[in-house]
PDB file of N, CA and C in Angstrom:
ATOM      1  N   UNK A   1       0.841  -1.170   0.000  1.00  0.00           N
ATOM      2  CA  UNK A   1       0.000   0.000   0.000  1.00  0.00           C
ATOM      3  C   UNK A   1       0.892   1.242   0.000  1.00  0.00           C
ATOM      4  N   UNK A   2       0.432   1.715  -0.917  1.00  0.00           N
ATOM      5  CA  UNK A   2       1.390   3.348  -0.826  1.00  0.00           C
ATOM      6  C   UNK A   2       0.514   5.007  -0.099  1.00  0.00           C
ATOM      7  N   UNK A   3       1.607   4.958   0.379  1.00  0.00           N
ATOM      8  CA  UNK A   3       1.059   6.322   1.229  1.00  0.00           C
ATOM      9  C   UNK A   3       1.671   7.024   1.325  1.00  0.00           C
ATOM     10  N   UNK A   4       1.022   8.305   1.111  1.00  0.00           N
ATOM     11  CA  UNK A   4       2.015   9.622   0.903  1.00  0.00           C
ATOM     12  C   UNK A   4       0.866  10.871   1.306  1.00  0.00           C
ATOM     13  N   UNK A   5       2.049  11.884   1.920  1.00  0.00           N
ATOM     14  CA  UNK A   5       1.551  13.185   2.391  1.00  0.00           C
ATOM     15  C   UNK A   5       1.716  14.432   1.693  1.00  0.00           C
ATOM     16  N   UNK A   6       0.828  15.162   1.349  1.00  0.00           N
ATOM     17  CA  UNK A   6       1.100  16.589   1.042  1.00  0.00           C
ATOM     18  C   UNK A   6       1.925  17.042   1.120  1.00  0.00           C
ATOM     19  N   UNK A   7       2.905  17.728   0.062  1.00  0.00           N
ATOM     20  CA  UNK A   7       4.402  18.564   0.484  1.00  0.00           C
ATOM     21  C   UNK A   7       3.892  20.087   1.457  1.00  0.00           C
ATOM     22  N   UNK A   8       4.200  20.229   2.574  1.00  0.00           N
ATOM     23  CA  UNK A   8       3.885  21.331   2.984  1.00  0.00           C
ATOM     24  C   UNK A   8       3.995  22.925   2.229  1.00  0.00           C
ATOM     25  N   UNK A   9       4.773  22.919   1.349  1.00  0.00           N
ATOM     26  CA  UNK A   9       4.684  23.874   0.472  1.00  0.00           C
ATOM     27  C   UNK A   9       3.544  24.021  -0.029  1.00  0.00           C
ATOM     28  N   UNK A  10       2.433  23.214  -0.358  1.00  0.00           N
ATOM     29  CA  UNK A  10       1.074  23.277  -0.696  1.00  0.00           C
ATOM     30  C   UNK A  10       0.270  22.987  -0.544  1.00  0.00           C
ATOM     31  N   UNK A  11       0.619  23.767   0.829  1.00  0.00           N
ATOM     32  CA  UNK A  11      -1.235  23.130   2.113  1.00  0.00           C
ATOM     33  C   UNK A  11      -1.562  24.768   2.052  1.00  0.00           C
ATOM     34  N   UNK A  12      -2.448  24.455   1.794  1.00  0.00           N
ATOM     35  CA  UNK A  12      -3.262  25.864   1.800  1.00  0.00           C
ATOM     36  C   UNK A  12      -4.056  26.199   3.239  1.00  0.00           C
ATOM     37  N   UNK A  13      -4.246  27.236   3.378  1.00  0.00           N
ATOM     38  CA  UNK A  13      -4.446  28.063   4.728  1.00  0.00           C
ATOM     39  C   UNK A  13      -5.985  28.030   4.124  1.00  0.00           C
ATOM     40  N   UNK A  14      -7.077  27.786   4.576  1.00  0.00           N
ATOM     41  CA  UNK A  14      -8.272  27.702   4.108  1.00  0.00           C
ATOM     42  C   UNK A  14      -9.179  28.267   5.695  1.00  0.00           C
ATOM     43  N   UNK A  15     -10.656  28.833   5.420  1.00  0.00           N
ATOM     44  CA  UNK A  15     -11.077  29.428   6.249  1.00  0.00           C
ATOM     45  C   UNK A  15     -12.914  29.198   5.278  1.00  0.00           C
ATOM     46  N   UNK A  16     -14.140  29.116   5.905  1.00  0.00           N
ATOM     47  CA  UNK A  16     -15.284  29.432   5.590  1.00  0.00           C
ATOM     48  C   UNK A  16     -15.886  30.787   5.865  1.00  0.00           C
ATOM     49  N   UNK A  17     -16.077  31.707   5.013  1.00  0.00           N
ATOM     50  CA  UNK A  17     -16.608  33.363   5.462  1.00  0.00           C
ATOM     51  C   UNK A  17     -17.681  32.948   4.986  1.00  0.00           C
ATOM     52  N   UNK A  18     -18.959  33.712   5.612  1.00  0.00           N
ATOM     53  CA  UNK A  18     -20.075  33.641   4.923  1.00  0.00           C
ATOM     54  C   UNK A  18     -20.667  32.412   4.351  1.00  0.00           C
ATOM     55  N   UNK A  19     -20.465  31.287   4.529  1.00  0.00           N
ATOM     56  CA  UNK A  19     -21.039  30.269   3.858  1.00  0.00           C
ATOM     57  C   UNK A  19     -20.072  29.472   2.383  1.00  0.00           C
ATOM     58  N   UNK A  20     -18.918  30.336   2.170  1.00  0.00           N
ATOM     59  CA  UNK A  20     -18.332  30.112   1.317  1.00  0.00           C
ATOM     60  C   UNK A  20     -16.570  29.261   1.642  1.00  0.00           C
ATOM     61  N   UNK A  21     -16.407  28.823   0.769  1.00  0.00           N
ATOM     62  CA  UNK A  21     -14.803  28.281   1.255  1.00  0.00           C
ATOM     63  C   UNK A  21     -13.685  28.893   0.776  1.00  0.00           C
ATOM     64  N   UNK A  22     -12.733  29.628   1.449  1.00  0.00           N
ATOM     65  CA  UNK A  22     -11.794  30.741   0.667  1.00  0.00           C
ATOM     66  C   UNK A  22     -10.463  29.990   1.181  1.00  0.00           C
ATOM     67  N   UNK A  23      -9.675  29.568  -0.054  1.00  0.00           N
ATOM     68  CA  UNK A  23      -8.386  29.620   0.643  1.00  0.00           C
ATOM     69  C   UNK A  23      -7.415  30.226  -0.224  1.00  0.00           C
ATOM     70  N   UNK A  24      -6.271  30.256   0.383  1.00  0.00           N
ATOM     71  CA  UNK A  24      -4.922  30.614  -0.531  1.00  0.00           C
ATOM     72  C   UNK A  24      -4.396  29.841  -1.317  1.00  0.00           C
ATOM     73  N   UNK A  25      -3.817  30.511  -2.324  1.00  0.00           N
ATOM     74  CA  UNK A  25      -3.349  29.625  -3.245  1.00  0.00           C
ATOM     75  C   UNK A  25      -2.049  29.904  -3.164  1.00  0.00           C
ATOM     76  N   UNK A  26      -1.894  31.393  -3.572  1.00  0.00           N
ATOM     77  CA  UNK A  26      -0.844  31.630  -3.533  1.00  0.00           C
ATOM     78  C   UNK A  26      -0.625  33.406  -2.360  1.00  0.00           C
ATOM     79  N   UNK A  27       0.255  33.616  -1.741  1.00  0.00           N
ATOM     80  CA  UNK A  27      -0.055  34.560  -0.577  1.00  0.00           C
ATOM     81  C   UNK A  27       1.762  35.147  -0.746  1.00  0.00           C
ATOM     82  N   UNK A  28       1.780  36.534  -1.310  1.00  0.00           N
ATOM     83  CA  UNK A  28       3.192  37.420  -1.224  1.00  0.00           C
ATOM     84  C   UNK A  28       3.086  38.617  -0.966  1.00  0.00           C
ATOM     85  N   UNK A  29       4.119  39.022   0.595  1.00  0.00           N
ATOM     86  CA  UNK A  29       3.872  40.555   1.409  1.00  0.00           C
ATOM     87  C   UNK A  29       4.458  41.224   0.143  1.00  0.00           C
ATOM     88  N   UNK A  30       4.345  42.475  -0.193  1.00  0.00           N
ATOM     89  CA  UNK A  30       4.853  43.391  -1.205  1.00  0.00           C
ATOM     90  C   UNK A  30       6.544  43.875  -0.343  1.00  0.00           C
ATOM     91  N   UNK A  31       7.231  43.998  -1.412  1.00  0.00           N
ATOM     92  CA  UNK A  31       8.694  44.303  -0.724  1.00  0.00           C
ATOM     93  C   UNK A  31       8.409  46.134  -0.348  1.00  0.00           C
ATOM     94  N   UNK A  32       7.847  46.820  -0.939  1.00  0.00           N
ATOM     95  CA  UNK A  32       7.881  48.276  -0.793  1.00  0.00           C
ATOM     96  C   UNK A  32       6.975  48.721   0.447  1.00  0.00           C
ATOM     97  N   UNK A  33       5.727  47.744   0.505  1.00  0.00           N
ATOM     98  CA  UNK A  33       4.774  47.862   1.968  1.00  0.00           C
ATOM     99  C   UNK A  33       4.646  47.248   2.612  1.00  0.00           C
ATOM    100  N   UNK A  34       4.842  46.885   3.931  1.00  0.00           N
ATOM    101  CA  UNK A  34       4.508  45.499   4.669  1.00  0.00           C
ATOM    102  C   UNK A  34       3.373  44.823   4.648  1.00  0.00           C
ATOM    103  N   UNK A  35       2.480  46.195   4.831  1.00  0.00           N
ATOM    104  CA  UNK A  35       0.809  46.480   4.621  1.00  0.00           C
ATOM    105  C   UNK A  35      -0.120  45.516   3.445  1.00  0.00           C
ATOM    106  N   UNK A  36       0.913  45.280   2.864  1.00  0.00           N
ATOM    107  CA  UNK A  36       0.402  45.297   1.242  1.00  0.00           C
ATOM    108  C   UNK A  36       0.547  43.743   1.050  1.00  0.00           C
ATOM    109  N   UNK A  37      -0.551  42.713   0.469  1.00  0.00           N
ATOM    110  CA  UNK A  37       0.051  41.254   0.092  1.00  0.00           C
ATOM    111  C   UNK A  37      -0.669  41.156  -1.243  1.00  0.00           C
ATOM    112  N   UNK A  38       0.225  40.325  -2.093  1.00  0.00           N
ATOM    113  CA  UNK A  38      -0.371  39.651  -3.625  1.00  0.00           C
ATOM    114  C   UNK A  38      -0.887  38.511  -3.052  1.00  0.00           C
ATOM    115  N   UNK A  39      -2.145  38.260  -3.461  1.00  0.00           N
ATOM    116  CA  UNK A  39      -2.676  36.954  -3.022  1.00  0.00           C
ATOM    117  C   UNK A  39      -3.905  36.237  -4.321  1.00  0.00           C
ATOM    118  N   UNK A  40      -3.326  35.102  -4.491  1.00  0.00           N
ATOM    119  CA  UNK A  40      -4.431  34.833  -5.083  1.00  0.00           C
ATOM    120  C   UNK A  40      -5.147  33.695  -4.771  1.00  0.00           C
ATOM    121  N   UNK A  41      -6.368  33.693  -4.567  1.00  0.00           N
ATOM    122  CA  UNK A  41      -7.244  33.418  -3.784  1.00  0.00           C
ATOM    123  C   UNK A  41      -8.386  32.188  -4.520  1.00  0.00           C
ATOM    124  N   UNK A  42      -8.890  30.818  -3.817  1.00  0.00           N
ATOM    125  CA  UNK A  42      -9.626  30.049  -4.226  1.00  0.00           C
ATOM    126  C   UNK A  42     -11.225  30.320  -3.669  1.00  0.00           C
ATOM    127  N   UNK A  43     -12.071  30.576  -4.028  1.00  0.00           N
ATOM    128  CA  UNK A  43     -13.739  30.547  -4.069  1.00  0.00           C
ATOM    129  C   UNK A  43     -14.340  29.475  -3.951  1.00  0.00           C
ATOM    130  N   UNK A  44     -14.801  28.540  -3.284  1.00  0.00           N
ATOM    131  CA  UNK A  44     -15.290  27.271  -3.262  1.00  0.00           C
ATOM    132  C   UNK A  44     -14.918  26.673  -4.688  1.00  0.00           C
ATOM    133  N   UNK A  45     -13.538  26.587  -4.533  1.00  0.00           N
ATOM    134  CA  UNK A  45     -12.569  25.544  -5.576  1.00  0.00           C
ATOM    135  C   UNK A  45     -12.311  26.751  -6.731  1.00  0.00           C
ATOM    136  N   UNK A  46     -12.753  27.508  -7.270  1.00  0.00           N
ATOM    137  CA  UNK A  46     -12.608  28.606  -8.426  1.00  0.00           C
ATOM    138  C   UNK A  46     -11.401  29.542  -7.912  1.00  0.00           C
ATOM    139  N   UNK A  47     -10.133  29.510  -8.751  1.00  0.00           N
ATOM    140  CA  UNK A  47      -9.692  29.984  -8.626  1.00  0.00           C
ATOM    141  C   UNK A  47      -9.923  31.514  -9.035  1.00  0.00           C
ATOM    142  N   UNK A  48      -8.965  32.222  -8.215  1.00  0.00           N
ATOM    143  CA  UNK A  48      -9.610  34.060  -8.438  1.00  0.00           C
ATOM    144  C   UNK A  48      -8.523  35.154  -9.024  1.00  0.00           C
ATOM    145  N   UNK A  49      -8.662  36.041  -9.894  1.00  0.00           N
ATOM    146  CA  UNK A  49      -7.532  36.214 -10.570  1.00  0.00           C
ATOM    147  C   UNK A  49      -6.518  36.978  -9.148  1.00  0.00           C
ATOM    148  N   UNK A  50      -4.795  37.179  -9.245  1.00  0.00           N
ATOM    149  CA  UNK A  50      -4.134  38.159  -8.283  1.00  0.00           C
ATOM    150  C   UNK A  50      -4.807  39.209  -8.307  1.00  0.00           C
ATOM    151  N   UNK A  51      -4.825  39.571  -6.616  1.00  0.00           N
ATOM    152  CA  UNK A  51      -5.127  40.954  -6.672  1.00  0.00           C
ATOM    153  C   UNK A  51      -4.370  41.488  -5.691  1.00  0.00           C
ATOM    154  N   UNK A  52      -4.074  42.810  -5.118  1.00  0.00           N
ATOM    155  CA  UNK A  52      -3.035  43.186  -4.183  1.00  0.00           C
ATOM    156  C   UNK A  52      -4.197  43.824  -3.098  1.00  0.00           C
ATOM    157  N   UNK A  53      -4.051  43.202  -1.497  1.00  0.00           N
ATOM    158  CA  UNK A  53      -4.828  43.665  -0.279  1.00  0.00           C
ATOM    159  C   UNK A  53      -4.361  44.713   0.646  1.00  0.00           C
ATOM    160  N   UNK A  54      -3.969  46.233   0.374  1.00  0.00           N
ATOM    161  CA  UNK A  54      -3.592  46.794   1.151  1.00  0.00           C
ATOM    162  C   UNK A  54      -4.688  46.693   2.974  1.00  0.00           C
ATOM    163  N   UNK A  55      -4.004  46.046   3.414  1.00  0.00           N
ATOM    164  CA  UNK A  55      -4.264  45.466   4.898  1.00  0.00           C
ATOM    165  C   UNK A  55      -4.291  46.836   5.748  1.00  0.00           C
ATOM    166  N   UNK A  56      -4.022  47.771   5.711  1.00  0.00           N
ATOM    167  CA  UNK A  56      -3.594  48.578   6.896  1.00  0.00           C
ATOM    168  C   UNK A  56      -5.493  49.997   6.134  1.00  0.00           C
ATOM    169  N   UNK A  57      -5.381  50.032   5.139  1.00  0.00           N
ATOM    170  CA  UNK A  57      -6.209  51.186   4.664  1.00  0.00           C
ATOM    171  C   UNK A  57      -7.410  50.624   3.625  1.00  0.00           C
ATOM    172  N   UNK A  58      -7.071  48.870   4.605  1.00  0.00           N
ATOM    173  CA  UNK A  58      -8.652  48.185   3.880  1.00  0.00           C
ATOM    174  C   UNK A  58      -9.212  48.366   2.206  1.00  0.00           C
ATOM    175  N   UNK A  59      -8.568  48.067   1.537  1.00  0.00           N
ATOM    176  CA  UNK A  59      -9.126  47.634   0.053  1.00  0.00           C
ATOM    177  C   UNK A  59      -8.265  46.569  -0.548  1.00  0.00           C
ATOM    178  N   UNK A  60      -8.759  46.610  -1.600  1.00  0.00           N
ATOM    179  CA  UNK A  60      -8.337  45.754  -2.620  1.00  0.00           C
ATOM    180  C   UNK A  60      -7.904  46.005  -4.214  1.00  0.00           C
ATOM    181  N   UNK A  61      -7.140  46.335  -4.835  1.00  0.00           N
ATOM    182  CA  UNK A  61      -6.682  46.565  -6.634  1.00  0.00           C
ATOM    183  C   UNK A  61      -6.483  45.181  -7.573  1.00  0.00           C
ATOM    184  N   UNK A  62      -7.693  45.157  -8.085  1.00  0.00           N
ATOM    185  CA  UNK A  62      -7.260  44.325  -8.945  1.00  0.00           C
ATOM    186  C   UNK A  62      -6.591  44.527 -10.107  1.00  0.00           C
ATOM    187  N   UNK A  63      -6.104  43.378 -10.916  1.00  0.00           N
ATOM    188  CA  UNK A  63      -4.965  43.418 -12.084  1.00  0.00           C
ATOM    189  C   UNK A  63      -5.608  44.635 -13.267  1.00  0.00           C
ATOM    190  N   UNK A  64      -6.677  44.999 -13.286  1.00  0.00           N
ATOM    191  CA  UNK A  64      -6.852  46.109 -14.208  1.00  0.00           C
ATOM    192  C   UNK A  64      -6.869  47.724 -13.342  1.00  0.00           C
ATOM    193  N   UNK A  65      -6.531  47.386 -12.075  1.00  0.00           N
ATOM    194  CA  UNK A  65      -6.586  48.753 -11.390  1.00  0.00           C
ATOM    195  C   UNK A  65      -7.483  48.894 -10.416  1.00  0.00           C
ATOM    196  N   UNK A  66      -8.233  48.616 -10.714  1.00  0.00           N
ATOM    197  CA  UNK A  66      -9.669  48.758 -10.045  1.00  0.00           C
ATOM    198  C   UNK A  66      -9.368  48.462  -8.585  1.00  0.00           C
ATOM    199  N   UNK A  67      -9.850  49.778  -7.951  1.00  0.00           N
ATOM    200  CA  UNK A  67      -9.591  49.880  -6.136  1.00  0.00           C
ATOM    201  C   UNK A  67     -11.657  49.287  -5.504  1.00  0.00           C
ATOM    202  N   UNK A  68     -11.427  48.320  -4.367  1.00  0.00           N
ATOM    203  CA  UNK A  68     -12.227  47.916  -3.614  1.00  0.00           C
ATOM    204  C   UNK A  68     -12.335  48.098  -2.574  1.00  0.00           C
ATOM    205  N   UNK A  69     -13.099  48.298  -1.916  1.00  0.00           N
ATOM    206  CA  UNK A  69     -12.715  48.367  -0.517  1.00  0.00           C
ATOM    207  C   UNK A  69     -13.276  47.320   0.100  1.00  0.00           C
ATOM    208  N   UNK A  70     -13.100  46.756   1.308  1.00  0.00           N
ATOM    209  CA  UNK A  70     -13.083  45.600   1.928  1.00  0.00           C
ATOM    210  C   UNK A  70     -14.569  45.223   2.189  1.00  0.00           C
ATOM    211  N   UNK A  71     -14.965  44.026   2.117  1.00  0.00           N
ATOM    212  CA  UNK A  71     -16.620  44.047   2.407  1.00  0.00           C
ATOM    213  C   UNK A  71     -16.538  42.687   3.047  1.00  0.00           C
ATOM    214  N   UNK A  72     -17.894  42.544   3.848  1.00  0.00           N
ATOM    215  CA  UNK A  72     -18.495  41.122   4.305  1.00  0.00           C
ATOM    216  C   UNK A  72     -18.299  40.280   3.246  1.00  0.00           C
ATOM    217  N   UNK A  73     -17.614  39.029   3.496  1.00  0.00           N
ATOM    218  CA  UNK A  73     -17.739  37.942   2.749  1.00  0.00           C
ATOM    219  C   UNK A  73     -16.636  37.865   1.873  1.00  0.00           C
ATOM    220  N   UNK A  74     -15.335  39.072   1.548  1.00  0.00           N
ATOM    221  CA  UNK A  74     -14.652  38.820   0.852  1.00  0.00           C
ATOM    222  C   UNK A  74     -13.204  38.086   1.449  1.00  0.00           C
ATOM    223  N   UNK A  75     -12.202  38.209   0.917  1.00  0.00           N
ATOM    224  CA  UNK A  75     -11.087  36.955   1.470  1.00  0.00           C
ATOM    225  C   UNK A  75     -10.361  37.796   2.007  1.00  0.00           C
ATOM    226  N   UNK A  76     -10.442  39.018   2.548  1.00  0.00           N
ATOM    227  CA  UNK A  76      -9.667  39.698   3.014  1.00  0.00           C
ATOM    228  C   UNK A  76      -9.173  39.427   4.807  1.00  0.00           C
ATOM    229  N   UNK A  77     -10.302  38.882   5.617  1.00  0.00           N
ATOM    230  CA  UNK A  77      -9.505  38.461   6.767  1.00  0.00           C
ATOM    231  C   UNK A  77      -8.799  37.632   6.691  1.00  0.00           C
ATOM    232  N   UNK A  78      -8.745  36.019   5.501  1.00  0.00           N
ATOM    233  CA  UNK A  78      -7.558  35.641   5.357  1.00  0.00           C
ATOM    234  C   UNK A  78      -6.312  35.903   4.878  1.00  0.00           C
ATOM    235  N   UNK A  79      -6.538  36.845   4.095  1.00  0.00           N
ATOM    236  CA  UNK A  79      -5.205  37.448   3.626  1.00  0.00           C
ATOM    237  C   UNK A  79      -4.600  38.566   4.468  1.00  0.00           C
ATOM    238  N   UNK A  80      -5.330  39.178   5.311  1.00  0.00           N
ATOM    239  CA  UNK A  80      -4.792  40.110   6.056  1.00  0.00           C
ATOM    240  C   UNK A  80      -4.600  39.726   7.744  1.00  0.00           C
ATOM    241  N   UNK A  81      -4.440  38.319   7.619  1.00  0.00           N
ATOM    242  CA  UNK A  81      -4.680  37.841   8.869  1.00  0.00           C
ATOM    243  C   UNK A  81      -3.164  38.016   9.808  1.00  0.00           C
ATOM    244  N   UNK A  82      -1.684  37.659   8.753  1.00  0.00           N
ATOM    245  CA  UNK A  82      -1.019  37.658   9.441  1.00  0.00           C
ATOM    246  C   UNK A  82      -0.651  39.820   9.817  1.00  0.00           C
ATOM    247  N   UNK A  83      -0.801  40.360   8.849  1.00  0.00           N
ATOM    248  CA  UNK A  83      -0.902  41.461   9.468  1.00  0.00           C
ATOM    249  C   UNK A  83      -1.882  42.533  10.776  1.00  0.00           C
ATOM    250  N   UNK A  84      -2.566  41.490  10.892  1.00  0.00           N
ATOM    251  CA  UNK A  84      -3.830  42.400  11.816  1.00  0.00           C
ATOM    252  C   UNK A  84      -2.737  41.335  12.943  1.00  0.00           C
ATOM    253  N   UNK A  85      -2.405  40.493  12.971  1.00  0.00           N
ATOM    254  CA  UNK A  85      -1.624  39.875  14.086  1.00  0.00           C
ATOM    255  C   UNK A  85      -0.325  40.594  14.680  1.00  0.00           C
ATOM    256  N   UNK A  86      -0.012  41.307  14.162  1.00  0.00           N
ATOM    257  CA  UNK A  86       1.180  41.885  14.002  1.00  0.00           C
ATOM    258  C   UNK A  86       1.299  43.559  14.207  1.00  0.00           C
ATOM    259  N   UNK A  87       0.860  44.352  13.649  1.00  0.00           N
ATOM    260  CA  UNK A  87       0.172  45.362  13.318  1.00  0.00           C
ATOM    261  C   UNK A  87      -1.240  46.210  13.346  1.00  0.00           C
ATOM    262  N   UNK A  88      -1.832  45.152  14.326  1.00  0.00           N
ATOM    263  CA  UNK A  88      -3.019  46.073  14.027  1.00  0.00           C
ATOM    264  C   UNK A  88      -3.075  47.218  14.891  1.00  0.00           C
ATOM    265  N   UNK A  89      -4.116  48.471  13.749  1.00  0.00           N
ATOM    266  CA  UNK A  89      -3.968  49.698  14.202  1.00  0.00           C
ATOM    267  C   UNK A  89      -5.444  49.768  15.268  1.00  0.00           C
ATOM    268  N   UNK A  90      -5.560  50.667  15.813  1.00  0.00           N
ATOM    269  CA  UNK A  90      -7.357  51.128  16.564  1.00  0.00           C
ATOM    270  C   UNK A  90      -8.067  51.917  15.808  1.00  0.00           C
ATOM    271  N   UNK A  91      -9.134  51.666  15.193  1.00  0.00           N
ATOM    272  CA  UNK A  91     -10.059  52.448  14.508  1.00  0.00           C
ATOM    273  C   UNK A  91     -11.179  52.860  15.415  1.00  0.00           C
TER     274      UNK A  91
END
């Protein structure tokens, strides 16, 4: 019988928001902001195109520009998780 484990390089950090299943696929802090991560993100299995999560001033830019700002249900507490650990400010 053969048995084998997941290379830890590609265990994904996975979380349920809202009823939905979000995990990482792929997760990189920006070298110029700490604030800032490239992440691209799975949707109950659908992958989602990169987009960049400025963590500290809450939005989101996707690859055509387009600024978001953070809402219920999107993947942003997982992607901004290790920074609110670290950094978080008081609003």
């Amino acid at each position: 019988m053969l048995f084998s484990l997941p290379d830890p390089a590609y265990a994904a950090s996975c979380r349920n928001i809202k009823g939905r299943r979000i995990c990482e696929a792929s997760l990189n802090r920006t070298a110029k902001n700490y604030w800032e991560y490239r992440a691209i993100v799975t949707i109950d299995g659908a992958r989602q195109p990169r987009e960049t999560y400025n963590c500290r001033d809450r939005f989101r830019i996707q690859a055509d520009g387009t600024v978001i700002p953070f809402e219920d249900g999107d993947p942003s507490p997982l992607v901004c998780r290790l920074y609110n650990k670290r950094y978080k400010t008081k609003r």
